[in-house]
PDB file of N, CA and C in Angstrom:
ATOM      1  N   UNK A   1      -5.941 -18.708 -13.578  1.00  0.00           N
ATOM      2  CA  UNK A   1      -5.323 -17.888 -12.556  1.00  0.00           C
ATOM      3  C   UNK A   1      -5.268 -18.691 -11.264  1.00  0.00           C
ATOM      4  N   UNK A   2      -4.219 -18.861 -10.708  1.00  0.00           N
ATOM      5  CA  UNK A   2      -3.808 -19.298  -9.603  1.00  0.00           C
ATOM      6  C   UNK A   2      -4.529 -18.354  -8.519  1.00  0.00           C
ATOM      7  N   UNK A   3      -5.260 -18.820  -7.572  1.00  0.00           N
ATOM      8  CA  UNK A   3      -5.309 -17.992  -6.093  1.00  0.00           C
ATOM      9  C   UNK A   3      -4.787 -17.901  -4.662  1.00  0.00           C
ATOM     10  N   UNK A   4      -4.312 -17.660  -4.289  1.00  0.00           N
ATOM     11  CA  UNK A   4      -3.722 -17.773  -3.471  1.00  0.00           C
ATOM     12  C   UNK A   4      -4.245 -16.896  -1.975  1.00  0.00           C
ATOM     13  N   UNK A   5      -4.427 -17.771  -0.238  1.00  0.00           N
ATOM     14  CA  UNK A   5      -4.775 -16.728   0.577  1.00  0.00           C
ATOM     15  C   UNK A   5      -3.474 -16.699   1.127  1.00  0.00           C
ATOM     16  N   UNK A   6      -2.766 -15.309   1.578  1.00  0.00           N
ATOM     17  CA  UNK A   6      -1.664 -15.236   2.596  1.00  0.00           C
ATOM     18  C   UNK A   6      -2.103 -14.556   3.612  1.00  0.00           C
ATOM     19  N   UNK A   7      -1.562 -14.418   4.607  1.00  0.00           N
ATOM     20  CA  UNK A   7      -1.640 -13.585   6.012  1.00  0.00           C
ATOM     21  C   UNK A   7      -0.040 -12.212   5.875  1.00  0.00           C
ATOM     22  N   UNK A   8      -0.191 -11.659   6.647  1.00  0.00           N
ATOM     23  CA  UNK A   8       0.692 -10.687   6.855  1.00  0.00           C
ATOM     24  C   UNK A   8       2.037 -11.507   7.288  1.00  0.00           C
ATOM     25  N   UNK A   9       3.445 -11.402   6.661  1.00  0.00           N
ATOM     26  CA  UNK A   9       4.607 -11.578   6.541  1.00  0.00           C
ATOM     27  C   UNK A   9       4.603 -13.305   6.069  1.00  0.00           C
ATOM     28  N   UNK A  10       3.832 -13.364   5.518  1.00  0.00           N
ATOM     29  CA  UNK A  10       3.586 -15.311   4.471  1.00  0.00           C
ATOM     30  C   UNK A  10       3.554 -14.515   3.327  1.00  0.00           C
ATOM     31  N   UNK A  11       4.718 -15.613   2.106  1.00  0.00           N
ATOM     32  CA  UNK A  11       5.157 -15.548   1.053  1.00  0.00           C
ATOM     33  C   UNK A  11       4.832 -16.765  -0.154  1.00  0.00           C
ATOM     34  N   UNK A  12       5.128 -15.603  -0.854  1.00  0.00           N
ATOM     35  CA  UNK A  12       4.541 -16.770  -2.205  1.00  0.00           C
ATOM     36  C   UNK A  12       6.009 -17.073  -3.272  1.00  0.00           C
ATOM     37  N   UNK A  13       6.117 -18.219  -3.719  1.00  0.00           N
ATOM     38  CA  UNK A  13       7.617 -18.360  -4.530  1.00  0.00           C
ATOM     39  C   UNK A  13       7.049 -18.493  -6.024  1.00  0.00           C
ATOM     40  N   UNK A  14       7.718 -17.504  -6.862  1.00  0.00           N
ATOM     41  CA  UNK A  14       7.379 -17.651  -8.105  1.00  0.00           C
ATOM     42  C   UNK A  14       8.908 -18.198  -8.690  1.00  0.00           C
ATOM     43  N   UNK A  15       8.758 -19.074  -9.317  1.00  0.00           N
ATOM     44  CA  UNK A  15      10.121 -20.137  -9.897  1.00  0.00           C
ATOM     45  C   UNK A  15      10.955 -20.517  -8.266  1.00  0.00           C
ATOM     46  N   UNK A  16      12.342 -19.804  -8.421  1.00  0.00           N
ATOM     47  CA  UNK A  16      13.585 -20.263  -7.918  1.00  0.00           C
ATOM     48  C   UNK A  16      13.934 -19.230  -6.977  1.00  0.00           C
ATOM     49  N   UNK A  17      13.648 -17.810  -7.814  1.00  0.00           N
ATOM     50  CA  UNK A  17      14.007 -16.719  -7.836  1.00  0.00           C
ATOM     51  C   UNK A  17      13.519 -15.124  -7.398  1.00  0.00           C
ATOM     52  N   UNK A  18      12.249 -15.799  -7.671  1.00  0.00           N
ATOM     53  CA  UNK A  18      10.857 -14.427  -6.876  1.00  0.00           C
ATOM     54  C   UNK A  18      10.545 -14.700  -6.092  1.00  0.00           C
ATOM     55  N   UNK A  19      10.257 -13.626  -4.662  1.00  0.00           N
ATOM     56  CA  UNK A  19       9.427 -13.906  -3.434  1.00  0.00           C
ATOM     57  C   UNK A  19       8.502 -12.947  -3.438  1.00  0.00           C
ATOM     58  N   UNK A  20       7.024 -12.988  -3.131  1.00  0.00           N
ATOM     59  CA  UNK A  20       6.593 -11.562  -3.007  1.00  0.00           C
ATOM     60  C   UNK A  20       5.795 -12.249  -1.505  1.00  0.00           C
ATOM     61  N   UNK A  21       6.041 -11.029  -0.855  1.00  0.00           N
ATOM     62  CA  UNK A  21       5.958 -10.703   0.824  1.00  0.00           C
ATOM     63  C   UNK A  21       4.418  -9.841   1.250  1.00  0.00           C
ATOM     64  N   UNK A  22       3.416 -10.914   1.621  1.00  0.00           N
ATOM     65  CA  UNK A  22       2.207  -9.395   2.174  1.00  0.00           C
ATOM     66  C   UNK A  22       3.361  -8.974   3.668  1.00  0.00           C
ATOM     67  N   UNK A  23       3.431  -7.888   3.091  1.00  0.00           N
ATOM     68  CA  UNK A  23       4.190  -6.497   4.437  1.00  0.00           C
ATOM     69  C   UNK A  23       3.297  -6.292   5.383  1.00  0.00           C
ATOM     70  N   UNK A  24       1.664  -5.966   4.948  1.00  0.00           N
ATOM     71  CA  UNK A  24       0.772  -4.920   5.649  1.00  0.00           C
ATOM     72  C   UNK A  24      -0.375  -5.195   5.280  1.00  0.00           C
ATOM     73  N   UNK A  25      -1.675  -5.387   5.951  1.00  0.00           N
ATOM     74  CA  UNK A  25      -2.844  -5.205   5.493  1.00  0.00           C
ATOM     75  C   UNK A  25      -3.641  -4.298   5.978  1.00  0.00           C
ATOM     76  N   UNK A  26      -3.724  -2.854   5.442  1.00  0.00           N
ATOM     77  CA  UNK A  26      -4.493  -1.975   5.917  1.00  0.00           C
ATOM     78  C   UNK A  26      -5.763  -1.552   4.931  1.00  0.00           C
ATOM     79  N   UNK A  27      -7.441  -1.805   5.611  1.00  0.00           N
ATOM     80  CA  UNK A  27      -8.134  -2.111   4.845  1.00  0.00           C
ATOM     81  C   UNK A  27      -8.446  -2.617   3.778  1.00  0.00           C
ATOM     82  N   UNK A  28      -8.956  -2.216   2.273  1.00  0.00           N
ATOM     83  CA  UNK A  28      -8.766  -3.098   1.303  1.00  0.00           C
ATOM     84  C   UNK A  28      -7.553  -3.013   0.423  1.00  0.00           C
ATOM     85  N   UNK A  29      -6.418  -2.289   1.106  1.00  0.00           N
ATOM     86  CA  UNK A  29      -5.145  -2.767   0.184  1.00  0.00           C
ATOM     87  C   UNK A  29      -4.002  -3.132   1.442  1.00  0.00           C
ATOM     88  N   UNK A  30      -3.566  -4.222   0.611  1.00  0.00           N
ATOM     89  CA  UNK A  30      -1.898  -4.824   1.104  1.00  0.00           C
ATOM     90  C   UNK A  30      -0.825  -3.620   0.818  1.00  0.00           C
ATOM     91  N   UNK A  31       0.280  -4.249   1.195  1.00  0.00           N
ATOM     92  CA  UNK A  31       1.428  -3.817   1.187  1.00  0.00           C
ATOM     93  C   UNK A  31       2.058  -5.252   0.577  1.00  0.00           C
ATOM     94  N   UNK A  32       2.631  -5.232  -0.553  1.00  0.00           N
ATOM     95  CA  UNK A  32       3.926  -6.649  -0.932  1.00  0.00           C
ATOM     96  C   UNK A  32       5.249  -6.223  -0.932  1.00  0.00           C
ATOM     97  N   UNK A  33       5.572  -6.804  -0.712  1.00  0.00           N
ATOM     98  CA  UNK A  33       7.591  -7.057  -0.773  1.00  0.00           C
ATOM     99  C   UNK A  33       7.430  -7.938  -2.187  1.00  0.00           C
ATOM    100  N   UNK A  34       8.598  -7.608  -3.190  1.00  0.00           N
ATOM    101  CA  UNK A  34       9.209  -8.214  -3.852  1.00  0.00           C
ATOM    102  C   UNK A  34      10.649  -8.398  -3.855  1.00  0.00           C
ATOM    103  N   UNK A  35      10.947  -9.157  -3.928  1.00  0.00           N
ATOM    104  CA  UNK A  35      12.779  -9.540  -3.762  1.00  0.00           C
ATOM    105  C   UNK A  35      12.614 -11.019  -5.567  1.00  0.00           C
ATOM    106  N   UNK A  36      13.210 -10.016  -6.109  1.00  0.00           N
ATOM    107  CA  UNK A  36      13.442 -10.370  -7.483  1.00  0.00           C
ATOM    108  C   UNK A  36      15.358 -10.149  -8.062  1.00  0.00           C
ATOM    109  N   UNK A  37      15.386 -11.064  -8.973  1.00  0.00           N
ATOM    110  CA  UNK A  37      16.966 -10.426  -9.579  1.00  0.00           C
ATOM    111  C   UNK A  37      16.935  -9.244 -10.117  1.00  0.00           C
ATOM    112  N   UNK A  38      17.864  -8.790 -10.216  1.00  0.00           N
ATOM    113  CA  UNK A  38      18.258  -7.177 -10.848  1.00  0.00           C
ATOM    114  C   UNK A  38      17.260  -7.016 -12.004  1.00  0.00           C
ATOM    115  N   UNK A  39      17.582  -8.583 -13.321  1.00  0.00           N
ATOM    116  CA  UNK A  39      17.281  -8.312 -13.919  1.00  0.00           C
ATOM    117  C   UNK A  39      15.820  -8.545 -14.537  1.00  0.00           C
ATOM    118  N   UNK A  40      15.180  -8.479 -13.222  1.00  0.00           N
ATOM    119  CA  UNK A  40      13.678  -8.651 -13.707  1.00  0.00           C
ATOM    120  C   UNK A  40      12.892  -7.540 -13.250  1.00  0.00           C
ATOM    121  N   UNK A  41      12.234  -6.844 -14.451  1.00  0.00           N
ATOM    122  CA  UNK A  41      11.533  -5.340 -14.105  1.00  0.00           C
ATOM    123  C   UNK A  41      10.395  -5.570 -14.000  1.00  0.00           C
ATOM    124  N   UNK A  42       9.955  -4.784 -12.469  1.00  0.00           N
ATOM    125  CA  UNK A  42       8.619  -5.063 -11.949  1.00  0.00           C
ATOM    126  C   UNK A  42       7.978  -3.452 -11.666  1.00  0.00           C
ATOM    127  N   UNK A  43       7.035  -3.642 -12.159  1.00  0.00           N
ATOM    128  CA  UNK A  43       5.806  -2.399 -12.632  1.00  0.00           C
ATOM    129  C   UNK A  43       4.981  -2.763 -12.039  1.00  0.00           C
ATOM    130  N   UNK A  44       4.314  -1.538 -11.843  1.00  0.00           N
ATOM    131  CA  UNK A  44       2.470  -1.677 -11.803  1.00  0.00           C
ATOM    132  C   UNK A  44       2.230  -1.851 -12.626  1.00  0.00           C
ATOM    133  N   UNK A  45       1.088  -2.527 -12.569  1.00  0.00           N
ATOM    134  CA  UNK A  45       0.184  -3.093 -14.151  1.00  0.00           C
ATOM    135  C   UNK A  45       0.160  -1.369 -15.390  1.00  0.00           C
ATOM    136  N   UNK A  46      -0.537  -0.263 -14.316  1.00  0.00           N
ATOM    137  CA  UNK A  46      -0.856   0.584 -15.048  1.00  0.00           C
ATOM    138  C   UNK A  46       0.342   1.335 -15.550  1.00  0.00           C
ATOM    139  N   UNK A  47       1.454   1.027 -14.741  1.00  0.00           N
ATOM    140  CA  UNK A  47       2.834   1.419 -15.480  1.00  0.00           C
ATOM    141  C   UNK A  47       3.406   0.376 -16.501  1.00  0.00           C
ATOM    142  N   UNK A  48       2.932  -0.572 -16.760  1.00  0.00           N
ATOM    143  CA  UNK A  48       3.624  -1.573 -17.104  1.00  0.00           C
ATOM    144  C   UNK A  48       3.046  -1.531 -18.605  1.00  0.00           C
ATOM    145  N   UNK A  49       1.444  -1.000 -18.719  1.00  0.00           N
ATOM    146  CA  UNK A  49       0.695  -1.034 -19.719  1.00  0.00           C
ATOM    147  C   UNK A  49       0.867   0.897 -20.752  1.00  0.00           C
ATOM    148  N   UNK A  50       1.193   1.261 -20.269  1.00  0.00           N
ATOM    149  CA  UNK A  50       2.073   2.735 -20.271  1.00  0.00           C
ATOM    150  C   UNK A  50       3.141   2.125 -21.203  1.00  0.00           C
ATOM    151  N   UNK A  51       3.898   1.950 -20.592  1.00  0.00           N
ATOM    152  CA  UNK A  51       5.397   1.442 -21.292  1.00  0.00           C
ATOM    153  C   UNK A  51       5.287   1.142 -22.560  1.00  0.00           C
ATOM    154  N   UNK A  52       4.536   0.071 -22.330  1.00  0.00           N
ATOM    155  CA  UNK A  52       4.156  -0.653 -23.971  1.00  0.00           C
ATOM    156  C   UNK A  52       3.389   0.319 -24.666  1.00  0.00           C
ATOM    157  N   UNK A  53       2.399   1.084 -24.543  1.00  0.00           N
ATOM    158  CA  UNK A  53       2.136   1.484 -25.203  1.00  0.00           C
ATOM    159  C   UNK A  53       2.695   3.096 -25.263  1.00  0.00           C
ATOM    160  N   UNK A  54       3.665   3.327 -25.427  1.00  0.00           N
ATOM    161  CA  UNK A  54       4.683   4.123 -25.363  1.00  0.00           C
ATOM    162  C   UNK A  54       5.823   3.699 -26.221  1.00  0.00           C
ATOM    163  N   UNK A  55       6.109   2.522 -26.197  1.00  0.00           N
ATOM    164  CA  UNK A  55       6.998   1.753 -27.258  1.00  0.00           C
ATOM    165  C   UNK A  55       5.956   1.190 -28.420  1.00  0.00           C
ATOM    166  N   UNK A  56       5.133   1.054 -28.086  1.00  0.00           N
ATOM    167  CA  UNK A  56       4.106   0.989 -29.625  1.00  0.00           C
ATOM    168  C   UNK A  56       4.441   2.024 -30.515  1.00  0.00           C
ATOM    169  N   UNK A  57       3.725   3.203 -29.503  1.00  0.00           N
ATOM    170  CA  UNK A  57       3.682   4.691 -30.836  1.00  0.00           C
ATOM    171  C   UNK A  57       5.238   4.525 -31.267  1.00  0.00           C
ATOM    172  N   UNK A  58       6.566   4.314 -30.417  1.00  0.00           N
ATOM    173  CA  UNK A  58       7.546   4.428 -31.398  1.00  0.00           C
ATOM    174  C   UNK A  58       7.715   3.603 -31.846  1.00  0.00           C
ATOM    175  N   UNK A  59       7.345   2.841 -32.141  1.00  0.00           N
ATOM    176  CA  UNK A  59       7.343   1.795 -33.249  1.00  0.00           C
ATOM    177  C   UNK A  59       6.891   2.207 -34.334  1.00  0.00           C
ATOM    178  N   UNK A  60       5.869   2.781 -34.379  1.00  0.00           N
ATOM    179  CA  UNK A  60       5.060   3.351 -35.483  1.00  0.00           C
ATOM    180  C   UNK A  60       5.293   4.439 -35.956  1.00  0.00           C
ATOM    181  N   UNK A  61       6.047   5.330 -34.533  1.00  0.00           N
ATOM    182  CA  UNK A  61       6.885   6.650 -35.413  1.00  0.00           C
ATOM    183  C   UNK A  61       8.171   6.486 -35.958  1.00  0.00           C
ATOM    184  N   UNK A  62       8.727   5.228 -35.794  1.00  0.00           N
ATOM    185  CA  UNK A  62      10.313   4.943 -36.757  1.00  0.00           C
ATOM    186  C   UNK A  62      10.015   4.391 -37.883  1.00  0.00           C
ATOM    187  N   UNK A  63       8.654   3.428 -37.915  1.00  0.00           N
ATOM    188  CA  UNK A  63       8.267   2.837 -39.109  1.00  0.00           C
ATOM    189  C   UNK A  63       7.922   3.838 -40.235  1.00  0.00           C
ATOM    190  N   UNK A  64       6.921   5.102 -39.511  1.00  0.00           N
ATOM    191  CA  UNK A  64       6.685   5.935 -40.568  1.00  0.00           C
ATOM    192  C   UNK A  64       8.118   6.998 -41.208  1.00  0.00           C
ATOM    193  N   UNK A  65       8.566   7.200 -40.147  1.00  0.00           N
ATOM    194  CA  UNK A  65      10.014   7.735 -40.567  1.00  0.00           C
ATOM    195  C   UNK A  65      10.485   7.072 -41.884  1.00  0.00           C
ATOM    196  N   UNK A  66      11.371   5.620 -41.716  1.00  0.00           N
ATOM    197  CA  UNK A  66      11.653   4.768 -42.304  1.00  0.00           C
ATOM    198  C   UNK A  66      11.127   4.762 -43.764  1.00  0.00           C
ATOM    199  N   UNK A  67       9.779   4.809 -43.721  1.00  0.00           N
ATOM    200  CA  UNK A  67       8.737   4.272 -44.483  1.00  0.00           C
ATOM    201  C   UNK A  67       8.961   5.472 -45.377  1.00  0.00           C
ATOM    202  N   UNK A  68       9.187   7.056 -45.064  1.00  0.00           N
ATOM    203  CA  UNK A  68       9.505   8.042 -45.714  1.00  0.00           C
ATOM    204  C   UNK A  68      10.096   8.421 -46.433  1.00  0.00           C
ATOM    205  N   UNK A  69      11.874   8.430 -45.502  1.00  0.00           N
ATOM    206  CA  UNK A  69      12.493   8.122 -46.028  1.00  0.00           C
ATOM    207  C   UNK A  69      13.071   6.918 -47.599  1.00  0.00           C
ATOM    208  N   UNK A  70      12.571   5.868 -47.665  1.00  0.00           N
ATOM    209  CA  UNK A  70      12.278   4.762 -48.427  1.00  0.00           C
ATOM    210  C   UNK A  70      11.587   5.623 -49.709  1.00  0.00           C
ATOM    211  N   UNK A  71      10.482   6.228 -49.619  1.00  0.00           N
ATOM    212  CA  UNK A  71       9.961   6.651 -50.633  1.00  0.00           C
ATOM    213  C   UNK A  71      10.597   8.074 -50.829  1.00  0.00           C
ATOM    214  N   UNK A  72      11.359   8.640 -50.150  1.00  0.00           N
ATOM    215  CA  UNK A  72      12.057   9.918 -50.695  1.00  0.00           C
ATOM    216  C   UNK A  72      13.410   9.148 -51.806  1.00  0.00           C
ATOM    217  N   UNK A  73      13.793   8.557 -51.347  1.00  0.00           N
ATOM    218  CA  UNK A  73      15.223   7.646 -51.935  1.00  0.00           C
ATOM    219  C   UNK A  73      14.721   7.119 -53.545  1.00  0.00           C
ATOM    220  N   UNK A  74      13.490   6.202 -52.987  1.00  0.00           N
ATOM    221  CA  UNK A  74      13.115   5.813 -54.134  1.00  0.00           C
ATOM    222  C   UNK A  74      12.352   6.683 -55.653  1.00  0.00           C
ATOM    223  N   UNK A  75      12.137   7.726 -54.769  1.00  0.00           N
ATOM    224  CA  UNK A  75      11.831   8.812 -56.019  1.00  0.00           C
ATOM    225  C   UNK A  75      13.072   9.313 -56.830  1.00  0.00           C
ATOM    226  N   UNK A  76      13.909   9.243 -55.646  1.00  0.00           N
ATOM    227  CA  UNK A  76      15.645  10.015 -56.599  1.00  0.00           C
ATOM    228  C   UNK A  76      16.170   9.144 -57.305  1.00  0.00           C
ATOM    229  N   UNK A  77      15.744   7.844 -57.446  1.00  0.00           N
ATOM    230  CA  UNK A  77      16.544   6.779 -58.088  1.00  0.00           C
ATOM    231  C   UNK A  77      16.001   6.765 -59.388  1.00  0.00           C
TER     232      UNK A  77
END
């Protein structure tokens, strides 16, 4: 892990294309700016870890679907 110290309105460059901005430091939390392309989706960690595991279970509920189906078919054959 990279560390990094910034001050209020000092930026950090991730590639070419990301900037993230401390805005604010009020007690123990910042404020960041991100200025990213359209097409890069930026979450909170705890949203970010949500998601996925939100697309897990459907993964596992199309597989079992699937998986059902498959053995309904294969009984009629």
């Amino acid at each position: 892990m990279l560390v990094l110290t910034r001050k209020s309105n000092e930026s950090i460059m991730i590639g070419n294309d990301i900037e993230i901005t401390v805005l604010a430091i009020e007690g123990e939390q910042i404020k960041l700016g991100i200025n990213a392309p359209k097409n890069v989706e930026i979450h909170r960690k705890e949203i970010y870890l949500s998601i996925q595991q939100e697309n897990n279970e459907a993964t596992k509920t199309e597989t079992s679907i699937l998986e059902n189906l498959y053995e309904h078919f294969k009984k009629k054959s």
